[in-house]
N, C-alpha and C. Protein backbone atom coordinates (compact mmCIF):
# COMPACT_ATOMS: atom_id res chain seq x y z
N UNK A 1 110.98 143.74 125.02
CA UNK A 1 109.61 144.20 124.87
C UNK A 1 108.87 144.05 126.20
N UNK A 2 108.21 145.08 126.32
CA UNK A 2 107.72 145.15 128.01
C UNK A 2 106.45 143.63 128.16
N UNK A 3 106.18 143.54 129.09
CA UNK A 3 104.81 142.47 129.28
C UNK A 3 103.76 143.41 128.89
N UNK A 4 102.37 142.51 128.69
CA UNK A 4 101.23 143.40 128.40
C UNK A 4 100.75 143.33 129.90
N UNK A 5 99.86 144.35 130.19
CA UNK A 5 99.17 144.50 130.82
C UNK A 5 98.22 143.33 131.47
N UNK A 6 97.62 143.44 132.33
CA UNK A 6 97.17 141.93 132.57
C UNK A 6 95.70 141.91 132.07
N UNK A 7 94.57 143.18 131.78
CA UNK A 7 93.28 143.42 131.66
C UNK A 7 93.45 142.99 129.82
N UNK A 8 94.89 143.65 129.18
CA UNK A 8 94.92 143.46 127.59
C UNK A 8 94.93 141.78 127.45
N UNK A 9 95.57 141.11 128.15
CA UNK A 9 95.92 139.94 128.07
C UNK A 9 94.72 139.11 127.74
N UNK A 10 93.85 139.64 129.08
CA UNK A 10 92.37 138.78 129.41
C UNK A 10 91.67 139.07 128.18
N UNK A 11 91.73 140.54 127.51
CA UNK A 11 90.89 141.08 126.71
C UNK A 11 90.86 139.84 125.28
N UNK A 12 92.15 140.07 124.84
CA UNK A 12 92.65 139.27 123.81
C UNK A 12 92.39 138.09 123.78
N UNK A 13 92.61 137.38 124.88
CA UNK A 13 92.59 135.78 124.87
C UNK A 13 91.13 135.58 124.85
N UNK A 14 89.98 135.95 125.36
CA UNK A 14 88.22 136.03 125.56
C UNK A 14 87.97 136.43 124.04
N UNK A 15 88.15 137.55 123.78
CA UNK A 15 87.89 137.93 122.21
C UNK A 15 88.20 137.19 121.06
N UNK A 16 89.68 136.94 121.24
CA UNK A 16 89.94 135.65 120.14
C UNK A 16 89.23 134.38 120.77
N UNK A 17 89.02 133.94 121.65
CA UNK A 17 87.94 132.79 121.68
C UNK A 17 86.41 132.52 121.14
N UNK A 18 86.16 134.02 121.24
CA UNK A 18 85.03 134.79 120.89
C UNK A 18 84.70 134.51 119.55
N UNK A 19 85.87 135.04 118.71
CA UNK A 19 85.94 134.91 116.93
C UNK A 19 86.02 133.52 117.19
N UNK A 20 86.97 132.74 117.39
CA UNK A 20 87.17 131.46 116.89
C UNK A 20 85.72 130.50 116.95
N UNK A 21 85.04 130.57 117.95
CA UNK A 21 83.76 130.04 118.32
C UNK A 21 82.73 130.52 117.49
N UNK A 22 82.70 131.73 116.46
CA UNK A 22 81.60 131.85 115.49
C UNK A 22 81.80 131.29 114.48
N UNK A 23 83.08 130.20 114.13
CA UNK A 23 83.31 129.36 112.97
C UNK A 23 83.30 129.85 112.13
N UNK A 24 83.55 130.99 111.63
CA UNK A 24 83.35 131.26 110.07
C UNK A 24 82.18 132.60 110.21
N UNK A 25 81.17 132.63 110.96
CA UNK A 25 79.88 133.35 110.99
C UNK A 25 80.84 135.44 111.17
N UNK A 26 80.51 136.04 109.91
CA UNK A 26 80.64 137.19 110.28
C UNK A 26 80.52 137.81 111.96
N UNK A 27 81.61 138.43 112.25
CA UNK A 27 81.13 139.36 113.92
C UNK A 27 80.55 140.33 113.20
N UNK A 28 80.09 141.26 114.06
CA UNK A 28 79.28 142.52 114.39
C UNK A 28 79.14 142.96 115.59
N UNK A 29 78.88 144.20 115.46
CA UNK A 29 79.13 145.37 116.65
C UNK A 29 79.93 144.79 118.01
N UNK A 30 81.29 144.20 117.44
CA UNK A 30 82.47 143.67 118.49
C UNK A 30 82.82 145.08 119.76
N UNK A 31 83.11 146.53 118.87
CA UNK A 31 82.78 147.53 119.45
C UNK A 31 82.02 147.67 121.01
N UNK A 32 80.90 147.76 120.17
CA UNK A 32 79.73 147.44 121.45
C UNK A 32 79.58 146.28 122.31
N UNK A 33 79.84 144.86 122.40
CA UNK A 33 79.70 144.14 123.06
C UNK A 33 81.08 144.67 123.90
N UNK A 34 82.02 144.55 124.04
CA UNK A 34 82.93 144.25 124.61
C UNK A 34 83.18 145.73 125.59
N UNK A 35 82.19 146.92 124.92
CA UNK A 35 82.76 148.28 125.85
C UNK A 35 81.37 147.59 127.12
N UNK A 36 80.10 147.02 126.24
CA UNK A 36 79.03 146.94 127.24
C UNK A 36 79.68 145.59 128.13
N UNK A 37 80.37 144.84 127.78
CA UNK A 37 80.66 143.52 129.06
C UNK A 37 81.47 143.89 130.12
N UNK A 38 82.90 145.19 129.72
CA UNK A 38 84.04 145.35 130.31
C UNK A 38 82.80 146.87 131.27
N UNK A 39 82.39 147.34 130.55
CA UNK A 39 82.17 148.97 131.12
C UNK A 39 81.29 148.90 132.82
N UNK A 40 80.26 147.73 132.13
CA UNK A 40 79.21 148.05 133.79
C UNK A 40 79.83 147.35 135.22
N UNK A 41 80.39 146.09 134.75
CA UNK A 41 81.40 145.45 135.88
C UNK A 41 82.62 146.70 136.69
N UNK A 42 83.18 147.61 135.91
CA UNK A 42 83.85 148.25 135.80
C UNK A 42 83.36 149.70 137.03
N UNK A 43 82.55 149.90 136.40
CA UNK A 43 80.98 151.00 137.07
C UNK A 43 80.98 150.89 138.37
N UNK A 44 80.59 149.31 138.51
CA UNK A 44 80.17 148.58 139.58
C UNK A 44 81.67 148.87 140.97
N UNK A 45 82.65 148.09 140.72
CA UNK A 45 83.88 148.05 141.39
C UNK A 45 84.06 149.50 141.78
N UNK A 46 84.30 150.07 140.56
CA UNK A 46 84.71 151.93 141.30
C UNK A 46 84.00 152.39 142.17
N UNK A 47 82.41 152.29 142.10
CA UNK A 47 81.52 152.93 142.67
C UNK A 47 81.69 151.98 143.48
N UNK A 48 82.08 151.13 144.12
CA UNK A 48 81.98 150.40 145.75
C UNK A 48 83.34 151.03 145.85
N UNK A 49 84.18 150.81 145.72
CA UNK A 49 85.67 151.33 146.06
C UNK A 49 85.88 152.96 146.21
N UNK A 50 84.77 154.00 145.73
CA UNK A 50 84.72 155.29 145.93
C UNK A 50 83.02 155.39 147.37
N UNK A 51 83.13 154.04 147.53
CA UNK A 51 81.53 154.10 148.53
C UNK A 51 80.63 154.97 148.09
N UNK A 52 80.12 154.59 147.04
CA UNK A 52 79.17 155.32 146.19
C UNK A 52 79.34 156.70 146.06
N UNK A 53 80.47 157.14 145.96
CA UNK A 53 80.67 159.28 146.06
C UNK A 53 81.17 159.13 144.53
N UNK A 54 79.88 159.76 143.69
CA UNK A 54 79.81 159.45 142.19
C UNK A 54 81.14 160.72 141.83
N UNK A 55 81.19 161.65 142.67
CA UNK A 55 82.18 162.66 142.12
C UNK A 55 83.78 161.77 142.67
N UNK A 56 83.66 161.55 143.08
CA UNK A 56 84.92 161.15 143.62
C UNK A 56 85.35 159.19 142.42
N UNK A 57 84.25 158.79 142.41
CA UNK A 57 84.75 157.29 141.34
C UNK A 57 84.39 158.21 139.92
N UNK A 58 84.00 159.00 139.84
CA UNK A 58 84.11 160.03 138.45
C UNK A 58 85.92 160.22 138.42
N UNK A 59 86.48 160.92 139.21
CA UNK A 59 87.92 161.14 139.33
C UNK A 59 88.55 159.98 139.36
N UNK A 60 88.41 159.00 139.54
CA UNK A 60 89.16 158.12 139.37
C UNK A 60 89.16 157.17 138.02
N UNK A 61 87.84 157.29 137.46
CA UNK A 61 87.95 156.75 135.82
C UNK A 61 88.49 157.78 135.01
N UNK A 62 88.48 159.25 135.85
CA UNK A 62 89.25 159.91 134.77
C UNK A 62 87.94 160.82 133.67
N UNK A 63 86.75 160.74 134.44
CA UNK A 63 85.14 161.18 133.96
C UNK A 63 84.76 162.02 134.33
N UNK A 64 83.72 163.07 133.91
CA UNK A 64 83.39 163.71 133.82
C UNK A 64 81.88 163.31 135.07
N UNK A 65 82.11 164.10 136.17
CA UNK A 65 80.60 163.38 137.03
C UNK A 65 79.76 162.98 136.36
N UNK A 66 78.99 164.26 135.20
CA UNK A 66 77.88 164.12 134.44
C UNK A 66 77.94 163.03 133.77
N UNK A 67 78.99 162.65 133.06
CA UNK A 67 79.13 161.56 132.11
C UNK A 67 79.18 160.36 133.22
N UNK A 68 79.51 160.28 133.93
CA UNK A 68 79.70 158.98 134.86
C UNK A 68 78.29 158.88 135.09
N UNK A 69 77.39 159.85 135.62
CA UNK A 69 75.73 159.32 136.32
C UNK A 69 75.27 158.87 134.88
N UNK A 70 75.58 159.42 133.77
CA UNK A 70 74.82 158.93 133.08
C UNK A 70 75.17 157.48 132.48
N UNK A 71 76.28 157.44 132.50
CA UNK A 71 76.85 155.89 132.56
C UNK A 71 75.68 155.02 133.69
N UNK A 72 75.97 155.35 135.14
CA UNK A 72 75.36 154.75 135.85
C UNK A 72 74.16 154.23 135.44
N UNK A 73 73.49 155.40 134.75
CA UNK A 73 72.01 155.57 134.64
C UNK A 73 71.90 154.34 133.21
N UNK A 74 72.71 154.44 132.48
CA UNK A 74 72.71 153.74 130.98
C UNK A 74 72.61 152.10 131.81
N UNK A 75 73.49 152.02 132.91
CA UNK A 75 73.95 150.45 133.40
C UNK A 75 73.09 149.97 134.18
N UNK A 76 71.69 151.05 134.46
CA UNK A 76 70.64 150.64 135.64
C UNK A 76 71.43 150.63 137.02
N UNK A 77 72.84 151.21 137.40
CA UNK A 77 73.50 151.34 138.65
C UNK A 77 72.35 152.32 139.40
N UNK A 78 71.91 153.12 138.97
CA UNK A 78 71.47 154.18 140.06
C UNK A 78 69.79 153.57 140.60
């Protein structure tokens, strides 16, 4: 069986710490926290590593420009 990935690894081990630490207390919108903790850090790195050329760190997440500024715009990046 292959290794996991190293980002799934981190994901899993934080998340299950995550559950275990609400003792019992129902989660909610797990969804949303975890696209909003992983997504703007994420934003951040590409767009320095593309030196802010939003079309060009668009191509590299694999996004749509439009959808990327507005990401930006959702993350307060711009």
């Amino acid at each position: 069986m292959p290794n996991k990935h190293p980002v799934t690894e981190s994901i899993e081990v934080n998340l299950q710490r995550y559950l275990e630490d609400l003792k019992g207390t129902p989660p909610s919108d797990i969804y949303q926290m975890v696209i909003g903790v992983v997504e703007k850090p994420m934003l951040e790195l590409v767009m320095r590593h593309a030196n802010q050329n939003q079309s060009l760190a668009a191509q590299y997440l694999g996004l749509n420009r439009n959808t990327l500024r507005k990401k930006l715009i959702e993350h307060q990046l711009l």
